[in-house]
Structures are given as C-alpha cells and as structure tokens.
Protein backbone atom coordinates (compact mmCIF):
# COMPACT_ATOMS: atom_id res chain seq x y z
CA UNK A 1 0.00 0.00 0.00
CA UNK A 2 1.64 3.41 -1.23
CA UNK A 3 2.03 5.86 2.11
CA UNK A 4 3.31 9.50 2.01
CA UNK A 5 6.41 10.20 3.44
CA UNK A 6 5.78 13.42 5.71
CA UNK A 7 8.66 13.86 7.98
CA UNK A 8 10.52 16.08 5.10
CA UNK A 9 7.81 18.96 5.41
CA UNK A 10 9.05 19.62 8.98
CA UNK A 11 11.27 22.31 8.76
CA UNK A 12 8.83 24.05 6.28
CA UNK A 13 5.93 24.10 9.28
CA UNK A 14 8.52 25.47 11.00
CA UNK A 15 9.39 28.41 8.54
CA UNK A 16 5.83 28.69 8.09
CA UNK A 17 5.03 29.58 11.75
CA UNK A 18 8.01 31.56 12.58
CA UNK A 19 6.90 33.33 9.10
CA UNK A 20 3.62 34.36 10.46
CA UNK A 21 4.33 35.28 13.92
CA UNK A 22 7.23 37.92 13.08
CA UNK A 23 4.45 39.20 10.61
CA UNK A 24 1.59 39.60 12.99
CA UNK A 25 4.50 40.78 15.48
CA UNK A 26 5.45 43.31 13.01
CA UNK A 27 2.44 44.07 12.25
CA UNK A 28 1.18 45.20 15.47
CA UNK A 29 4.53 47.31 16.23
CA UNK A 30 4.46 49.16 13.06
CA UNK A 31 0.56 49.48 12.01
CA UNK A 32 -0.07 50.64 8.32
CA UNK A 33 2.82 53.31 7.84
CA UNK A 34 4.06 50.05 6.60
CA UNK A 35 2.08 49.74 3.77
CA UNK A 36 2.77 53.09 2.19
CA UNK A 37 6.17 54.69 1.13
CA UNK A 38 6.47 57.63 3.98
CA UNK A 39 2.74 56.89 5.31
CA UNK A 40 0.94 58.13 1.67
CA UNK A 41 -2.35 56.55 1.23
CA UNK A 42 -4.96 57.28 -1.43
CA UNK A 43 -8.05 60.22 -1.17
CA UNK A 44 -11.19 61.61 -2.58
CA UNK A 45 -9.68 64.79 -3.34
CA UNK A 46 -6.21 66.46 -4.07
CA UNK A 47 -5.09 70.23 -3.50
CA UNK A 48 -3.79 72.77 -6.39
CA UNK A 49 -2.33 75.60 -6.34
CA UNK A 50 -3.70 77.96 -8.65
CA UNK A 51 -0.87 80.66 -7.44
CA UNK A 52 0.41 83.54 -5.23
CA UNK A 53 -1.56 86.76 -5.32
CA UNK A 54 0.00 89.59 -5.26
CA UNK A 55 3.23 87.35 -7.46
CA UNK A 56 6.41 87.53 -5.78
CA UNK A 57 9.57 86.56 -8.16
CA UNK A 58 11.63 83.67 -6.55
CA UNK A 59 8.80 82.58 -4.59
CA UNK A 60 7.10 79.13 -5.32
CA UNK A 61 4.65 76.90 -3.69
CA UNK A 62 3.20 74.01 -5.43
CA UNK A 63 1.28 70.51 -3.91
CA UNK A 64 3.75 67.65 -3.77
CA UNK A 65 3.23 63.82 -3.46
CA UNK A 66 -0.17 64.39 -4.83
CA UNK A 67 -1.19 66.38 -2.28
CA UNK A 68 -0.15 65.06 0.73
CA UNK A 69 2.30 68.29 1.55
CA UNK A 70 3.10 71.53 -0.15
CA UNK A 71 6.77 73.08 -1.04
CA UNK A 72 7.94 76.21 -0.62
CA UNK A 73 11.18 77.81 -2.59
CA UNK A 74 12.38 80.79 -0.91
CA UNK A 75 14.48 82.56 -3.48
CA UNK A 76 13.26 86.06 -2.83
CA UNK A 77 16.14 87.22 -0.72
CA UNK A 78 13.72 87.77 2.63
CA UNK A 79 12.11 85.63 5.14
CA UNK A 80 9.07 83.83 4.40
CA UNK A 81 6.54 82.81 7.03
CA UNK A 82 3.71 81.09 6.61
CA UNK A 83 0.65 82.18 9.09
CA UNK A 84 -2.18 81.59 10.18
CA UNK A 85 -5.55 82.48 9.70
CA UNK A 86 -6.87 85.64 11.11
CA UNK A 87 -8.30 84.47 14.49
CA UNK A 88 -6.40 80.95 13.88
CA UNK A 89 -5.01 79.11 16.38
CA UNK A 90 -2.46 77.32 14.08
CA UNK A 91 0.89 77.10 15.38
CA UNK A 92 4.25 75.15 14.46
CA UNK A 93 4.22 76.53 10.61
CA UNK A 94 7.05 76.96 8.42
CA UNK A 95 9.27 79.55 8.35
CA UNK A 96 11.90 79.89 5.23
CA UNK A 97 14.86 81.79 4.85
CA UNK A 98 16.43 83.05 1.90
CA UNK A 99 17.57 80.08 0.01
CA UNK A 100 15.45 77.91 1.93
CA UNK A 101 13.02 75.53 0.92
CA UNK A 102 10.07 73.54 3.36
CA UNK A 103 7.59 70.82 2.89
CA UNK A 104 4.87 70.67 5.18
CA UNK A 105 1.30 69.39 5.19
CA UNK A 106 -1.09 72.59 6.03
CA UNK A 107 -3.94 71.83 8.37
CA UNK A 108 -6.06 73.93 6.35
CA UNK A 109 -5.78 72.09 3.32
CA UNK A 110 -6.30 68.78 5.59
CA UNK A 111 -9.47 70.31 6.77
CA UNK A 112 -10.84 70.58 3.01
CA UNK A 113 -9.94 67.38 2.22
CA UNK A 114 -11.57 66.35 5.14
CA UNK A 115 -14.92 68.05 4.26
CA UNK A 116 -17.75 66.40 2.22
CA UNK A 117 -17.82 66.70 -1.64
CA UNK A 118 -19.12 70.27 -2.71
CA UNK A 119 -21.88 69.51 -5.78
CA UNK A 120 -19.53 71.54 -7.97
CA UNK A 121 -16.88 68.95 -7.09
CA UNK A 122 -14.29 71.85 -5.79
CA UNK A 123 -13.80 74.38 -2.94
CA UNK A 124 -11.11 77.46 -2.60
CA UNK A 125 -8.69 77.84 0.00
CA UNK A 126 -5.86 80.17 0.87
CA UNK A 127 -2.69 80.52 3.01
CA UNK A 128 -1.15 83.98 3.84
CA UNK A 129 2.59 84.44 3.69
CA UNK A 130 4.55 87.30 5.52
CA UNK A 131 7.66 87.62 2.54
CA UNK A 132 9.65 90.37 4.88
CA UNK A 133 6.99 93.36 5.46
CA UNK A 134 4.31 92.04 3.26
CA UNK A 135 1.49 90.00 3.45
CA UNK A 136 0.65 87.75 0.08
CA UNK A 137 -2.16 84.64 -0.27
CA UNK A 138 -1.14 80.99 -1.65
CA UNK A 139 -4.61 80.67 -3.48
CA UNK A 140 -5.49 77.22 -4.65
CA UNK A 141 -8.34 74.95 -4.83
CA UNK A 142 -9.80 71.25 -3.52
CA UNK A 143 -10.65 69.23 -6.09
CA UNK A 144 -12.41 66.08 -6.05
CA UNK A 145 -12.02 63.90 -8.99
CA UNK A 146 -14.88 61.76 -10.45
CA UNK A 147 -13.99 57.82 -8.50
CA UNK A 148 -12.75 55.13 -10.19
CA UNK A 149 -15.65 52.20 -10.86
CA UNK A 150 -14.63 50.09 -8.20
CA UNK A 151 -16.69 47.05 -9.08
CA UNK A 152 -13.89 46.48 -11.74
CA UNK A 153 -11.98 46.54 -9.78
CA UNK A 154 -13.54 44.06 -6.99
CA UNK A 155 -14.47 42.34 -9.84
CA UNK A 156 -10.62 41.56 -11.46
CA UNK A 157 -9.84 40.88 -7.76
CA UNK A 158 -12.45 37.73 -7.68
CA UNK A 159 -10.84 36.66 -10.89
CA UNK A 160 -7.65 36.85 -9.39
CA UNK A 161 -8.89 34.55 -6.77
CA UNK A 162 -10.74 32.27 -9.19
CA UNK A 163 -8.07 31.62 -11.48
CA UNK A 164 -5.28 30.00 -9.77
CA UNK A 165 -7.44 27.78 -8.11
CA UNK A 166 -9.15 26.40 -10.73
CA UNK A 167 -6.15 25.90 -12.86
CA UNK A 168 -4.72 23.83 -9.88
CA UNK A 169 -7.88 21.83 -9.55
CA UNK A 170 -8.28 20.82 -13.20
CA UNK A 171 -4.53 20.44 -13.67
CA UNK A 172 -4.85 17.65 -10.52
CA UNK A 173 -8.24 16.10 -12.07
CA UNK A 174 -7.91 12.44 -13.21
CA UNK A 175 -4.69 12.17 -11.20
CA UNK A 176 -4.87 9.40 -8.31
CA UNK A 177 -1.60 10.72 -7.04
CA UNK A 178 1.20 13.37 -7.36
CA UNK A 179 0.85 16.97 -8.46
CA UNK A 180 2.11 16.77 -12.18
CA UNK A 181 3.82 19.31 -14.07
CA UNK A 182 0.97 21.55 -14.71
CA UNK A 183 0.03 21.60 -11.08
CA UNK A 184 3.48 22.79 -10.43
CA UNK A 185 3.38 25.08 -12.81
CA UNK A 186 0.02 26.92 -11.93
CA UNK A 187 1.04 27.33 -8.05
CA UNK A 188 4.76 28.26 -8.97
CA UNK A 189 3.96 30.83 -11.48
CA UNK A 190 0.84 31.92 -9.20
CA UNK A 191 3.24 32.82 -6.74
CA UNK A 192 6.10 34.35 -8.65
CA UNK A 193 3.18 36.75 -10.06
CA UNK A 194 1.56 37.63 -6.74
CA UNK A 195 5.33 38.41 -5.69
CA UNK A 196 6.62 40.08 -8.77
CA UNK A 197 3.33 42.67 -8.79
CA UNK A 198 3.53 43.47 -5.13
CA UNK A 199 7.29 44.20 -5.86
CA UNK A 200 6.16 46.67 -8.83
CA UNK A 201 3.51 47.82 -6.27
CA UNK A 202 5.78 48.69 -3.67
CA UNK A 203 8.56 50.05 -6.33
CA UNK A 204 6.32 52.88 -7.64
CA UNK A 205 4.62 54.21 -4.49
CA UNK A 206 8.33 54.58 -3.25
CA UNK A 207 9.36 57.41 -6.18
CA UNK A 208 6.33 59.27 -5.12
CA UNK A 209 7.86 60.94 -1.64
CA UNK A 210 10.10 63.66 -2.41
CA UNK A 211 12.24 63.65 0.66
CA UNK A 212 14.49 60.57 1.83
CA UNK A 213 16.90 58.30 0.48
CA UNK A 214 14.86 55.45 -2.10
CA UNK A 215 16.10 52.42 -0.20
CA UNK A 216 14.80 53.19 3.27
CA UNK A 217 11.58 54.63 1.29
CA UNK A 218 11.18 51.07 -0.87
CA UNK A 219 12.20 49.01 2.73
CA UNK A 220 9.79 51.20 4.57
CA UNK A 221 6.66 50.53 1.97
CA UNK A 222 7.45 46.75 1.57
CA UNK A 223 7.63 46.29 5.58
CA UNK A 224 7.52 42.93 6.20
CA UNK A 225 6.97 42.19 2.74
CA UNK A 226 11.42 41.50 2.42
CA UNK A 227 9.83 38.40 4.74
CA UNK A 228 7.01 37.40 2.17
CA UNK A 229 9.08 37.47 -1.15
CA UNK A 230 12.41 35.27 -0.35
CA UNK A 231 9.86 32.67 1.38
CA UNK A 232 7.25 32.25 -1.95
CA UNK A 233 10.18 32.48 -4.19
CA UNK A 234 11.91 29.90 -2.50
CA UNK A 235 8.51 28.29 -2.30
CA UNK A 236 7.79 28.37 -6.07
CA UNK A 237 11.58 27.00 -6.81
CA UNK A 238 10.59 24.21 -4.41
CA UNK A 239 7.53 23.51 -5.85
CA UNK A 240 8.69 23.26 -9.70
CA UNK A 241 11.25 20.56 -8.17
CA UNK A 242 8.32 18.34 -6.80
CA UNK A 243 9.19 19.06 -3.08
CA UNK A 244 6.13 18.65 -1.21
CA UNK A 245 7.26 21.79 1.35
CA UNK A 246 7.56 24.19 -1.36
CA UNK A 247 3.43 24.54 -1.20
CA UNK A 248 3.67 25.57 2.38
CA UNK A 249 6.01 28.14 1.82
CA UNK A 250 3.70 29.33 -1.41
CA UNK A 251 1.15 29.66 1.03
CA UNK A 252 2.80 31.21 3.94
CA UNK A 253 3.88 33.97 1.48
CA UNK A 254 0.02 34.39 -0.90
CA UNK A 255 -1.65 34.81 3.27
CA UNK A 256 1.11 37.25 4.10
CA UNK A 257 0.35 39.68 0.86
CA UNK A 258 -2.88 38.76 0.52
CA UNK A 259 -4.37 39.33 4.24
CA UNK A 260 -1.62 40.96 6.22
CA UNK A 261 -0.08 43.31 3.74
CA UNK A 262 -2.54 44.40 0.69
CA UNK A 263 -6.04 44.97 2.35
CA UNK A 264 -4.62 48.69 3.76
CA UNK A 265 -4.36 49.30 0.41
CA UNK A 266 -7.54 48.54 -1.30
CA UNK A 267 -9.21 51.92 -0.34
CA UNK A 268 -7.57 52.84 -3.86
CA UNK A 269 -10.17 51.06 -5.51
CA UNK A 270 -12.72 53.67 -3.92
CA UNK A 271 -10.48 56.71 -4.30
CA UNK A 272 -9.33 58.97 -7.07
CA UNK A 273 -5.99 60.11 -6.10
CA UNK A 274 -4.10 57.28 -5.85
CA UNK A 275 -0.51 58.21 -4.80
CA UNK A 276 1.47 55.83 -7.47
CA UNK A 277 4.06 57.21 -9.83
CA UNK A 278 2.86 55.14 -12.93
CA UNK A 279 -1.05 56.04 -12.73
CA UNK A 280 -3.53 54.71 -9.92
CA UNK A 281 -5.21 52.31 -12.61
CA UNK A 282 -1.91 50.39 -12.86
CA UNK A 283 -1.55 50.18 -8.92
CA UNK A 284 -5.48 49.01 -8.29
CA UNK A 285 -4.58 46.24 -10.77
CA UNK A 286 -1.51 45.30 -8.69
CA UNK A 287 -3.35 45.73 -5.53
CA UNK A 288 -5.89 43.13 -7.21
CA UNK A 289 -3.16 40.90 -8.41
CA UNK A 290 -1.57 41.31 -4.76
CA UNK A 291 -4.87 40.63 -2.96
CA UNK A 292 -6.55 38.15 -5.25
CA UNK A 293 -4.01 36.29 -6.50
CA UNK A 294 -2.32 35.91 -3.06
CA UNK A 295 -5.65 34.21 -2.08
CA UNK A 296 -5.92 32.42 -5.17
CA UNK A 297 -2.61 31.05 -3.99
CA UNK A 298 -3.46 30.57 -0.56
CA UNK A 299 -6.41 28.09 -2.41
CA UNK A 300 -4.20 26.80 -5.15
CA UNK A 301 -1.43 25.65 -2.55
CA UNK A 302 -4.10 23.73 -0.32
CA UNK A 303 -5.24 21.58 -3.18
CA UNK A 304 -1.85 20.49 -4.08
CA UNK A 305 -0.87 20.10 0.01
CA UNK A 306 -4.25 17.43 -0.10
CA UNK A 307 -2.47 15.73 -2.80
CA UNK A 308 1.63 14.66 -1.88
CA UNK A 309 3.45 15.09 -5.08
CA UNK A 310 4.69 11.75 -7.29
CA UNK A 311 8.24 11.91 -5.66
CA UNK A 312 6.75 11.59 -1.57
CA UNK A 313 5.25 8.75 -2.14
CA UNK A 314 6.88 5.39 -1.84
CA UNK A 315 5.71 1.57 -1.09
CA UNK A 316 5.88 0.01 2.56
C-alpha cells in the first residue's frame, strides 16, 4: 500500500510559523505606515495651487506627493513665514529663509480634504505668507475627482482569486496521485506573479515621496513584505522541483500579501488620487493581483498540500 512520506515537510511548518508570527509581530509594532512609502495613502480629493496673489519673483509653492504636503522655494532674498488664519489658532508653521526651501502638510488644506464633496466637485482655500513686510495669499483649490468604478476593480480581484485555483484543480483532475507538471506550474507561477506585482507595487509608491533616500523609502513601503518574497520564491523553486514543502512556503507567502499586507491598500479602488508614480489604474490592478491572486494562492497551494506530489510517495 503506497504511504506518504511526511517527515521532510518539517522544517517548512517550521518556517511557516516563525513566518507568520514575526508578521503579525510586526504588524502590530508598526501598524499601516508600513504599507505606504512615507505613510501616503490614497483620497477623494487632491489640493492645487492655482498661485500667489499679489506674485512675488523667486517665490514658489506648489502641492507635492499628490497632495499630501506643499513646497515652498524661498528665493526672494527675505524671510518667508507662513501664518495663520486671522483668528487661527495654528501654530508650528514653516518659516523659510532666503535660500530655503520647506515641505509641510497645512492643516487647512487637511481640513478641506476632510470636508464632504461640494456639488460643484471643488472648494477654494488660501494661506497667507509674511515675505519680509508684506502680506501675500497661496490661493489654490480642492478638487475632487470623479472615482474610479470600483466594481472592476472588486471584480478583477475575484478573478484573481478564481483563477489559480481552478487551474490547480483541473490540472490535478484524473490524477490518483502526485501533483504533475501543470500543477506545479500553476502554483509556482501563481506565486512568482503575486510576488513580482507586489514588488512593482511597492517600487512605484516609493518614487512618489520627495524627501528621503529610495532604499529606506522602498524598505519602509514593503515592511515585512522583504519576509514574504524570499519565502514564496523559494517556495515556487521548491515547488517546480516536486518538493512537497515548497506549497507551504507558497502559502505562507500568498496569506502574508494577501491578508496581512494588501487589504490597507484597497481603499484605492474607492479613491481617485491614488498616490502611485505610474497612474492609480496600474496600482489598483496590482493591488488586485496582490490581494486576489495571493488568495488564489493561498487556495491553489491547499489543493496540491491534499495531494503529496509523485516523488513523496513510496511503497511500505
């Protein structure tokens, strides 16, 4: 009577746990700053400057990393200060010197943002400078762009989910034993794509800050993430050689994208300003591919771990 041999997948469990703890452990010390290069996330509604009234050469203030702050070049040979409102009781605002530049997120601006959705799908704003003795107005607007269609979204998501696991099942039908070389193929290349978008993912939100050195930015965003990839890859490597661990690790790694990592950042699927370098509908279809096909991995890997591959099986 053929029997499995099991004792092999040992050290994977073990991987596998350790895997998860550090990332729920991680999880819980870091919280969702994680997620995003320098703490962006996605919004209904983006600021613009529309410009300085009365103009003052060498001064410039424009929205940065789509939104999220403003910058101010101070090349107007006095000292710029930006103040508060009349009657305000704003505090801790920038002040530039000659030369100087400053990024800082204005609380007024966060307080439109904040607001609902005007019918006319924009509201003004201002912020008063003191450049040396005189008093001039950053004037800009709120704007809310139309949202995306997020049932496509949801939708390509499902698929993403669907497809992997269906490939595995037919690709193990009318097999009494082993995974075969199309199983293997579907949950390795699964996995490799789950990775390889949440790498592109990660990648592009980390050119969007523009302050801070690109490595600790692209660390920062992936968090624990630099845990997830070397365990599926090593995971889909195992898995085209037949080893029956290398489905574990697949698995450990789709859970740890799929439902530790991604689900912070499917709020871009409901929001128009996605910060992303390479357009927000490019990063809602890698937060699908990240979230969807992780799970569809997650699926994929348990019908192959039901099944012991061709090569763990052996006669008493």
């Amino acid at each position: 009577m053929p029997v499995v041999r099991t004792g092999e997948w040992s050290w994977a469990r073990w991987v596998a746990v350790c895997a998860l703890l550090v990332g729920l452990g991680w999880l819980g010390g870091a919280g969702q700053a994680w997620a995003h290069a320098a703490g962006l996330t996605s919004s209904t509604s983006e600021p613009v400057v529309l410009g300085i009234v009365p103009a003052v050469p060498g001064l410039d203030v424009r929205a940065v990393e789509f939104g999220a702050r403003l910058s101010l070049v101070n090349d107007t040979g006095e000292r710029v200060t930006v103040q508060p409102l009349p009657g305000s009781a704003l505090s801790a605002l920038p002040v530039v010197d000659p030369g100087g530049r400053t990024l800082w997120a204005d609380p007024r601006i966060v307080a439109a943002g904040a607001g609902d959705r005007p019918p006319e799908g924009r509201a003004d704003w201002e912020i008063p400078l003191r450049v040396g003795a005189s008093t001039v107005n950053v004037v800009g607007e709120q704007r809310w762009p139309p949202p995306p269609d997020a049932g496509t979204w949801w939708l390509l998501t499902g698929l993403a989910v669907v497809l992997p696991t269906a490939l595995a099942a037919l690709a193990c039908r009318g097999r009494p034993v082993g995974w075969g070389p199309a199983a293997r193929v579907v949950l390795a290349g699964s996995t490799v794509a789950v990775i390889a978008a949440h790498v592109v993912h990660v990648y592009g939100s980390s050119l969007v800050p523009v302050e801070g050195t690109f490595i600790w930015l692209f660390l920062g965003a992936a968090g624990f993430a630099v845990l997830a990839w070397p365990i599926g890859l090593t995971g889909a490597y195992a898995v085209a050689r037949g080893h029956p661990a290398g489905a574990l690790l697949c698995l450990v790694a789709g859970a740890l994208i799929a439902v530790i990592i991604s689900p912070a950042d499917m709020f871009s699927f409901h929001d128009a300003v996605v910060p992303y370098a390479w357009g927000a509908d490019l990063d809602r279809f890698l937060i699908a591919v990240n979230v969807g096909g992780g799970l569809g991995v997650i699926a994929a890997a348990t019908v192959l771990m039901r099944r012991a591959p061709a090569g763990a099986v052996g006669g008493e």
